[in-house]
Protein backbone atom coordinates (compact mmCIF):
# COMPACT_ATOMS: atom_id res chain seq x y z
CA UNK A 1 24.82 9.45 10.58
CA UNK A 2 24.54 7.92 13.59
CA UNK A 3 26.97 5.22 16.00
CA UNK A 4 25.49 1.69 16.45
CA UNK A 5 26.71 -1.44 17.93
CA UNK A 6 27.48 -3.32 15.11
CA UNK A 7 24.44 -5.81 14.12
CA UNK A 8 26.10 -8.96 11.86
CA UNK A 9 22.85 -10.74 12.59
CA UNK A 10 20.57 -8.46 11.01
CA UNK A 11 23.27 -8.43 7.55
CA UNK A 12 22.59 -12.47 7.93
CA UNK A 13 18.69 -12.09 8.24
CA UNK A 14 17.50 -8.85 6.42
CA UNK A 15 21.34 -8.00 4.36
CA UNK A 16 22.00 -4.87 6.10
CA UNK A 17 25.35 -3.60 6.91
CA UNK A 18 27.65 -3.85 9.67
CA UNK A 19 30.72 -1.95 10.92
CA UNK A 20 32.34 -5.41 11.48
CA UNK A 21 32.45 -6.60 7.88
CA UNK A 22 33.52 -2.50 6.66
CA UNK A 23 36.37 -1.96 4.78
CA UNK A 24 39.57 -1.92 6.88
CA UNK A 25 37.86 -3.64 9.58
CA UNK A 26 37.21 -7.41 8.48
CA UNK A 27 35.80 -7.17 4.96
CA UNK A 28 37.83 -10.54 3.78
CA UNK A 29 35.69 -12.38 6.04
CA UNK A 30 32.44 -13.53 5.66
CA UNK A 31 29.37 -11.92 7.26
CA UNK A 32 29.06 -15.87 9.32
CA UNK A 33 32.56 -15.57 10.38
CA UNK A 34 31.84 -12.02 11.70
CA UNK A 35 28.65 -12.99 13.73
CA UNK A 36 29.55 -16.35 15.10
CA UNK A 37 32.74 -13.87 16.81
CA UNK A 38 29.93 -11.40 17.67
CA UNK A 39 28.24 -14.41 19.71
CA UNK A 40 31.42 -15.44 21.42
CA UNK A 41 31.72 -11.49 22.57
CA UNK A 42 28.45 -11.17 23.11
CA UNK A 43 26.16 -14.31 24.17
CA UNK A 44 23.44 -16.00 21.67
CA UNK A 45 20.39 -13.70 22.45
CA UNK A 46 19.91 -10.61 20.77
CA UNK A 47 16.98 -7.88 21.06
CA UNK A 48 14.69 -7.59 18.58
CA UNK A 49 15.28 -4.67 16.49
CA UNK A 50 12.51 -2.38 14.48
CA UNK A 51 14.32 -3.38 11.11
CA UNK A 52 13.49 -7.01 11.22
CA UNK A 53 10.01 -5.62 11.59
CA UNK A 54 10.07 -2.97 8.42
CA UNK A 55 11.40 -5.94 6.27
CA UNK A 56 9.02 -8.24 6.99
CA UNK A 57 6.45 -5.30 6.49
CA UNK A 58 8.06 -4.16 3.00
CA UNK A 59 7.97 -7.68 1.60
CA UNK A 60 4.18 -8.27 2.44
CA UNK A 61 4.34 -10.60 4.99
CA UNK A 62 1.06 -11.36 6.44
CA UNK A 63 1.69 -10.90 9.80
CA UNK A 64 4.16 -7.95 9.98
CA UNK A 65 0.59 -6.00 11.64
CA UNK A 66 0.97 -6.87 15.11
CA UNK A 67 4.65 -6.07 15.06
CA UNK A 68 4.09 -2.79 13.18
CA UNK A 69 1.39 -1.78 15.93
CA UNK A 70 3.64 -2.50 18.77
CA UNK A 71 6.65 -0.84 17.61
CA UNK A 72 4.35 2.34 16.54
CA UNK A 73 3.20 2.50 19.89
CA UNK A 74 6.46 1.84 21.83
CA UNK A 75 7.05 5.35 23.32
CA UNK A 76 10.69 4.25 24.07
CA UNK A 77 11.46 4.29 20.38
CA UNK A 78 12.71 7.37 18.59
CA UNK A 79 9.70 8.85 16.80
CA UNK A 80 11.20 8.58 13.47
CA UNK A 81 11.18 5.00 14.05
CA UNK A 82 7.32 4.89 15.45
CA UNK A 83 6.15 7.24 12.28
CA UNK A 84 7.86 4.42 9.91
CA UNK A 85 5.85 2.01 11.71
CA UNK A 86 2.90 4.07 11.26
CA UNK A 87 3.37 4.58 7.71
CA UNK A 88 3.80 1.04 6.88
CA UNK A 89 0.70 -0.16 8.93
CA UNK A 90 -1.57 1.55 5.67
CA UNK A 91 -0.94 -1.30 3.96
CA UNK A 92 -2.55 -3.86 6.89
CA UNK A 93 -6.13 -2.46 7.26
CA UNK A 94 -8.12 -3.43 10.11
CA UNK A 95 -9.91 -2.45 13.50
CA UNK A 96 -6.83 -2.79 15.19
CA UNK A 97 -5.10 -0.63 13.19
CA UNK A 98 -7.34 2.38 13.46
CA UNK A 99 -7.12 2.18 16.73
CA UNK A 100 -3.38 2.72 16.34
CA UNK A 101 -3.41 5.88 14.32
CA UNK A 102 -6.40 7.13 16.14
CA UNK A 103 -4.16 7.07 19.56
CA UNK A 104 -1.11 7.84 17.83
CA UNK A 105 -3.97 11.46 17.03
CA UNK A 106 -3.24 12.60 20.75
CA UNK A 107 1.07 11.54 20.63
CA UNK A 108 2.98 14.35 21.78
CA UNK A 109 5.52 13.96 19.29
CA UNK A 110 3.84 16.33 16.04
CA UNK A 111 6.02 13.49 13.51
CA UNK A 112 3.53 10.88 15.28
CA UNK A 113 0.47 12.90 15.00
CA UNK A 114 0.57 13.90 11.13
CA UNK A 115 2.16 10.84 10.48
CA UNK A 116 -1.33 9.23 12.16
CA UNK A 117 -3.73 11.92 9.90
CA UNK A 118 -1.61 10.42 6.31
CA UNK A 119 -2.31 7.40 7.45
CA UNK A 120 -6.16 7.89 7.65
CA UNK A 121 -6.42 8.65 4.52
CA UNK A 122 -9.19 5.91 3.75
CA UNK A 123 -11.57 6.28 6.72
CA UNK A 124 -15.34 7.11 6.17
CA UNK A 125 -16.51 10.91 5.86
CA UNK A 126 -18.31 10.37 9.08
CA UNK A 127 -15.17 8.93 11.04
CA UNK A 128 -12.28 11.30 9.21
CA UNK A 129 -14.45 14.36 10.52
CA UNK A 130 -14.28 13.02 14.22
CA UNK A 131 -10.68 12.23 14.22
CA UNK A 132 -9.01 14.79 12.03
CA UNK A 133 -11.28 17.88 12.18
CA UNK A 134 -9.76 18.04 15.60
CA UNK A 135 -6.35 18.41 14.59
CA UNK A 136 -7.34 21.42 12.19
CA UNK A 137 -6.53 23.39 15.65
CA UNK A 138 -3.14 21.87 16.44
CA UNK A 139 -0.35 23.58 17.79
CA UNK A 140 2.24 22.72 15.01
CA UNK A 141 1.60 23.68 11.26
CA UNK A 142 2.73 21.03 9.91
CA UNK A 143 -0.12 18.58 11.61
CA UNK A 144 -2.96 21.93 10.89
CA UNK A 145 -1.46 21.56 7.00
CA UNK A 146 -1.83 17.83 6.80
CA UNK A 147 -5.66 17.73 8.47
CA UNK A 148 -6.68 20.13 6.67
CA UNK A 149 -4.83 18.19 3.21
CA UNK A 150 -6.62 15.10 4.23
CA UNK A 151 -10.09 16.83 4.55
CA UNK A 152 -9.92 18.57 1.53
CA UNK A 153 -11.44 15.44 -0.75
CA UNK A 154 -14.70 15.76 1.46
CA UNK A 155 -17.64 18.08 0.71
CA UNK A 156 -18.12 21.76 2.11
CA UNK A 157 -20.86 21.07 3.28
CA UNK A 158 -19.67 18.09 5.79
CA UNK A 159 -17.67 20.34 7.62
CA UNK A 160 -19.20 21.83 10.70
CA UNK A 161 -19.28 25.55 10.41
CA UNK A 162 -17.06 26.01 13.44
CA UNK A 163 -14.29 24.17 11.29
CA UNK A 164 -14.67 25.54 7.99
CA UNK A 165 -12.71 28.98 9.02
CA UNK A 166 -9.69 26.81 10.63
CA UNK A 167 -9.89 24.38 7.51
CA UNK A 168 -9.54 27.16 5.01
CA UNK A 169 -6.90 28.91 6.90
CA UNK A 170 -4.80 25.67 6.99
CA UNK A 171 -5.50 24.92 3.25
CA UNK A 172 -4.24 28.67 2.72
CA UNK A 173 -1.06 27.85 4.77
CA UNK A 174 -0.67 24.71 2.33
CA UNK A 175 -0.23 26.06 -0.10
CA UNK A 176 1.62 29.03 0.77
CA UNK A 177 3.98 26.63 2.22
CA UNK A 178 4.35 24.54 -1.52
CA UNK A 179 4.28 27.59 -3.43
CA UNK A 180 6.95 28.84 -1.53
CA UNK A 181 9.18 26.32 -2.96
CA UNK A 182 7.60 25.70 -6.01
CA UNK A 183 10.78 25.51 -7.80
CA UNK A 184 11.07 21.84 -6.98
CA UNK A 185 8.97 18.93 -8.96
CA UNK A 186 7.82 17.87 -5.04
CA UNK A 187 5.65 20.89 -4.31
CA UNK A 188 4.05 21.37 -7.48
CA UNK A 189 3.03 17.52 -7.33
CA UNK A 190 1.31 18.37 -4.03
CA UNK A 191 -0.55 21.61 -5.59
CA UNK A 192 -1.82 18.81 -7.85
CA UNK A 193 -2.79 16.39 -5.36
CA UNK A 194 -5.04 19.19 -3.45
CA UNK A 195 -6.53 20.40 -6.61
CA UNK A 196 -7.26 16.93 -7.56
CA UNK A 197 -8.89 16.49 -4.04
CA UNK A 198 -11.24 19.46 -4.42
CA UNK A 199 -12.20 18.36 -8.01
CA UNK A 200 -10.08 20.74 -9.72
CA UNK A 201 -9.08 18.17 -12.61
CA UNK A 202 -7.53 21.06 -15.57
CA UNK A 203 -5.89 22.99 -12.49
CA UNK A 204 -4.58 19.60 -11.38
CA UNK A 205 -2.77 18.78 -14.57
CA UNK A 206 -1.33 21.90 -15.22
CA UNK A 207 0.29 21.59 -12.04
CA UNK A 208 1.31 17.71 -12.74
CA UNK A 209 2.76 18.69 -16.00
CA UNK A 210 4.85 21.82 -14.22
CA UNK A 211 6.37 19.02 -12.23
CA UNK A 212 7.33 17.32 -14.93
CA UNK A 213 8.43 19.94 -16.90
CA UNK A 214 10.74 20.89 -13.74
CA UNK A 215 12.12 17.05 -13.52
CA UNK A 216 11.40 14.77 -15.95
CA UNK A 217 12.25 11.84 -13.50
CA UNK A 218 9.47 12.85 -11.19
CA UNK A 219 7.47 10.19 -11.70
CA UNK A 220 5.00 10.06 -9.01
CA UNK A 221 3.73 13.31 -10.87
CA UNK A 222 3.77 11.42 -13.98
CA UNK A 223 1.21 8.53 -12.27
CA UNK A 224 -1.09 10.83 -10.85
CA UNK A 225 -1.37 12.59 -14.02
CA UNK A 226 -1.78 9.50 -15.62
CA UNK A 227 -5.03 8.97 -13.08
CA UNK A 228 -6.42 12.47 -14.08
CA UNK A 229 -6.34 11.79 -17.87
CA UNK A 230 -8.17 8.21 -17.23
CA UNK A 231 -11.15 10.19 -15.11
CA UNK A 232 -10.96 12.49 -18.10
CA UNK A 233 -11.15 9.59 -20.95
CA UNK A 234 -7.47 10.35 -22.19
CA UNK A 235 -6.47 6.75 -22.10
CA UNK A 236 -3.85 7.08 -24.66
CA UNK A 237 -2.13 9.51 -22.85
CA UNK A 238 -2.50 7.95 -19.54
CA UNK A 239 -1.99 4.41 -20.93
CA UNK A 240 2.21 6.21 -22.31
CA UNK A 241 2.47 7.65 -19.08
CA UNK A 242 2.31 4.93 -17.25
CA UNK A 243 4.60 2.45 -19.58
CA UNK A 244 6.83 5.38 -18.97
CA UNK A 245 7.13 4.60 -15.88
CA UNK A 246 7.03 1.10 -15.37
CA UNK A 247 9.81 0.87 -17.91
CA UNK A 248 11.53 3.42 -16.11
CA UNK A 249 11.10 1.89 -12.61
CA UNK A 250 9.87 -1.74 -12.88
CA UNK A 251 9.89 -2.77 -9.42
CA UNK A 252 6.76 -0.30 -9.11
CA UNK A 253 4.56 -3.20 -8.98
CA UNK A 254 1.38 -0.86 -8.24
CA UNK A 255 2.13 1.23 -11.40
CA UNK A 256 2.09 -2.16 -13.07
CA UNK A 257 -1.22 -2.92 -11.27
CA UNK A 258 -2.48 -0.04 -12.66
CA UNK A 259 -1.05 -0.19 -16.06
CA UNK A 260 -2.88 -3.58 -16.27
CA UNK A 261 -6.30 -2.49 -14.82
CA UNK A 262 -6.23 0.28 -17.79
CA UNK A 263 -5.39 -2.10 -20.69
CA UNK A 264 -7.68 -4.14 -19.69
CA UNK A 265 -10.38 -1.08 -19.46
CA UNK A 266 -9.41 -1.08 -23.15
CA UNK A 267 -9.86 -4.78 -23.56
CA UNK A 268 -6.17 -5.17 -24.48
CA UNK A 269 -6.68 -8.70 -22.44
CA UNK A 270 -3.36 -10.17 -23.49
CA UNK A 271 -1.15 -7.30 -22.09
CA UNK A 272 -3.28 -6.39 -19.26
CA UNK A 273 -2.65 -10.41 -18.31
CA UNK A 274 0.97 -9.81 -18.52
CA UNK A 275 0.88 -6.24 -16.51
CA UNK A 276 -1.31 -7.30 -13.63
CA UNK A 277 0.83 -10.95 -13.42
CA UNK A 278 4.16 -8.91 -12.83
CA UNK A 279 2.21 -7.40 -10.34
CA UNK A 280 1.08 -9.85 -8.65
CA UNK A 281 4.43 -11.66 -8.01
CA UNK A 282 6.09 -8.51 -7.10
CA UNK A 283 3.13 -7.71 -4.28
CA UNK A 284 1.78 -11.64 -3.40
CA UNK A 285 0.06 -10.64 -0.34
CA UNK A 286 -2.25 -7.87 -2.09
CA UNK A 287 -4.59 -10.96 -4.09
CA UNK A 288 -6.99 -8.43 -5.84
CA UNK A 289 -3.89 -8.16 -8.16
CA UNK A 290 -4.07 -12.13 -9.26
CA UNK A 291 -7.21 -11.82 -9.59
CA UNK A 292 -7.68 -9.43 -12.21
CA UNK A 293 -5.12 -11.34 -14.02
CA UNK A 294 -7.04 -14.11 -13.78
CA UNK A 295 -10.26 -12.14 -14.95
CA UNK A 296 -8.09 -11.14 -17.89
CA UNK A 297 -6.84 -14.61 -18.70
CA UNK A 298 -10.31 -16.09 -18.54
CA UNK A 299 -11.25 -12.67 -21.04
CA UNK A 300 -8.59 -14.87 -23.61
CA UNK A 301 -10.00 -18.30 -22.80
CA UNK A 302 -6.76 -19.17 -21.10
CA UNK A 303 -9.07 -21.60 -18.78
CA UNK A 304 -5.93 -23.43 -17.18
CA UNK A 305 -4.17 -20.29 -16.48
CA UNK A 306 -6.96 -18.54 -15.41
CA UNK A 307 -7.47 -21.32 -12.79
CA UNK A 308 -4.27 -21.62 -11.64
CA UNK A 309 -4.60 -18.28 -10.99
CA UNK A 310 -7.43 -18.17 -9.18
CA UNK A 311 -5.98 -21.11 -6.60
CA UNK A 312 -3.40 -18.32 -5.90
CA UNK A 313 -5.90 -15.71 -5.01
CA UNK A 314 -7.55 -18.54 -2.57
CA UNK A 315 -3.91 -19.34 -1.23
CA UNK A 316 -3.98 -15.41 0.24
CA UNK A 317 -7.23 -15.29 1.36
CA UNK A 318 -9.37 -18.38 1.62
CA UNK A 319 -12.46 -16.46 3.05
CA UNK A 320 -12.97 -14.74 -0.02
CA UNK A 321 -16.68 -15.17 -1.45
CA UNK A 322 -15.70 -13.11 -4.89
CA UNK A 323 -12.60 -15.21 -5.68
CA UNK A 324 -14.28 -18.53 -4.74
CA UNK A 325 -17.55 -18.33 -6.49
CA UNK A 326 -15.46 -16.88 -9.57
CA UNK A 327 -13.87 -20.47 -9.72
CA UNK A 328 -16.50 -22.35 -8.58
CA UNK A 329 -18.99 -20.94 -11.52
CA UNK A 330 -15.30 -21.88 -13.91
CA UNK A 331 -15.60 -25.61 -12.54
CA UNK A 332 -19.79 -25.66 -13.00
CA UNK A 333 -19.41 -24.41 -16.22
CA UNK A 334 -16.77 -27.32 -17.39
CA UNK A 335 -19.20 -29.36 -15.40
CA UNK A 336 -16.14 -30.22 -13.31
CA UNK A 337 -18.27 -31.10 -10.43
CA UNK A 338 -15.71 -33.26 -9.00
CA UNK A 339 -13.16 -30.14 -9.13
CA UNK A 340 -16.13 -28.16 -7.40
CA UNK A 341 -16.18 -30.55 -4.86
CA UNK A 342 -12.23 -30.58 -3.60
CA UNK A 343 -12.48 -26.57 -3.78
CA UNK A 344 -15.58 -26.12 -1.53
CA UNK A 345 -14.00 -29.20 0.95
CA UNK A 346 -10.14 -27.62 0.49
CA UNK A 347 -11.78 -23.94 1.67
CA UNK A 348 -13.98 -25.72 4.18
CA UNK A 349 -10.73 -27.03 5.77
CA UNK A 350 -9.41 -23.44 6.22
CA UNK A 351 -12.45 -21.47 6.65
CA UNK A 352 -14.99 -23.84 8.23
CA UNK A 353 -17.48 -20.77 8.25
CA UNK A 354 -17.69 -20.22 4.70
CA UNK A 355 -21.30 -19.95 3.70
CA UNK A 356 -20.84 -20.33 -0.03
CA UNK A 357 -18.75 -23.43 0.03
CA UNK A 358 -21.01 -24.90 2.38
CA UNK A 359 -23.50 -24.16 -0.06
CA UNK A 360 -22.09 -25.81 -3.02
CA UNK A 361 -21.50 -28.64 -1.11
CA UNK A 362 -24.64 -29.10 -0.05
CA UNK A 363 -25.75 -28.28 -3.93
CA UNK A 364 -23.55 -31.38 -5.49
CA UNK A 365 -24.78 -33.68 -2.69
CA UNK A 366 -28.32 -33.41 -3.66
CA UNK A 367 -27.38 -33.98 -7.14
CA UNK A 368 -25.81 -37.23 -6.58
């Protein structure tokens, strides 16, 4: 909706499309024919654009952070751009990060700001109070709505009695707004979200299951109920929900994630393995995946695969104490001590720090 100078270097790195290679312009050609003529026109350098930095984001890479924090705080950028930035930033927690959302609090654009308060969703009663109560009193209703959304899962009681008028009043706008078009699957799903913020679990379903009734295909109603009916100790229903929808959609790797986590709540080992390994390759970065599938492989005495497994895990994140000692104590009990030996030295390499490989070291040498 929108007129762009055409980009055949981004179709080349990230397989978006271009004007250049439409049909009736030069769709016979290839997408290398069309950029080495863009170069000719148009000289070797180009500027970095915020779509390199969303697909790098989307496929987990590592260091897609410091990119996502500059371009979320690049006031030069349309604010739809900025919130994206914002939005993807959730999934690379750090210090650094909440220092972006809590500045991108004060923006003046109201996208930025509730975009921010969504985005905050996993801060520390103590810390959400200080940065979101605030916005309880913003100008725009949409940001009042969403602070008030995101405070909702907290006690009563932590709210400071000068807030708790202004934090009812925007729950009360919430849902007038949702109940206002409650004839969509979307805004019954969110009348189930805030009721199963407050604690409201039967009030919650009911309103999950309305969703559903209104489109089947919902199926972020259909996962949330599934979470309800686990708290509840409806596995069986939650365990069909969920296949449901990772049959329905199986590039949801976190549906998968939690499909497996649930199977293997009900020691079904052998299919929680194969759950949590799908996904695991489809989300490589997030490691806690791998290693509940190699908790669930070692449950089956699959001691190879479990290991392999576990050298994954260590390939994300080398600092980890929980995945190392987990295959350190696999190696001790094998008395593999030789095995021990290259894993403590291999993580020592990487993570000279590391307290518990130093440790085991330091263990096997006195045993010599």
């Amino acid at each position: 909706h929108s007129l762009r100078v055409p980009r055949p270097d981004l179709s080349l790195t990230i397989g978006t499309p271009n004007s250049c290679s439409a049909i009736g312009c030069h769709n016979d050609k290839s997408i290398e024919w069309v950029n080495d003529h863009n170069k000719k026109w148009y000289g070797e350098s180009r500027k970095t654009h915020y779509g390199e930095v969303f697909a790098a984001a989307r496929s987990g890479v590592s260091t897609a952070g410091d990119d996502l924090r500059a371009t979320a705080s690049d006031s030069l950028l349309p604010a739809i751009v900025r919130a994206t930035a914002l939005s993807l930033l959730r999934n690379y927690p750090d210090n650094k990060t909440t220092e972006t959302f809590t500045t991108a609090l004060q923006d003046d654009d109201a996208l930025i700001r509730y975009t921010a308060i969504r985005s905050l969703e996993n801060l520390d009663q103590e810390t959400k109070l200080q940065l979101i109560g605030p916005k309880l009193y913003d100008r725009v209703l949409a940001v009042r709505m969403e602070a008030a959304l995101a405070l909702s899962s907290l006690p009563i009681s932590a709210l400071r009695p000068d807030d708790l008028q202004q934090f009812k009043a925007g729950l009360a706008e919430y849902k007038a707004a949702m109940r206002y078009n409650a004839d969509f699957a979307p805004q019954r799903y969110n009348l189930g979200n805030l009721a199963a913020a407050i604690g409201e679990s039967e009030e919650a379903i009911n309103y999950y299951l309305q969703s559903i009734g209104i489109d089947d295909q919902f199926y972020p109603a259909k996962v949330n109920l599934a979470m309800q009916y686990n708290q509840l100790g409806k596995n069986e229903q939650s365990e069909t929900l969920l296949r449901q929808v990772v049959d329905d959609h199986p590039d949801l790797f976190e549906v998968a994630y939690s499909l497996g986590l649930l199977l293997a709540e009900q020691e079904n080992y052998s299919e929680a393995a194969t759950f949590l390994g799908k996904a695991a390759d489809g989300m490589p970065q997030y490691s806690r995946a791998r290693y509940n599938q190699a908790l669930a492989l070692l449950k089956l005495k699959r001691w190879q695969d479990g290991e392999l497994a576990l050298l994954k895990t260590l390939e994300v994140e080398p600092d980890n104490r929980e995945y190392f000692m987990t295959l350190a104590n696999l190696y001790l009990n094998f008395k593999q001590t030789e095995r021990a030996r290259r894993l403590a030295e291999q993580i020592l390499q990487k993570e000279p720090g590391q307290q518990d490989a130093q440790e085991l070291l330091r263990m096997l040498n006195q045993k010599k």
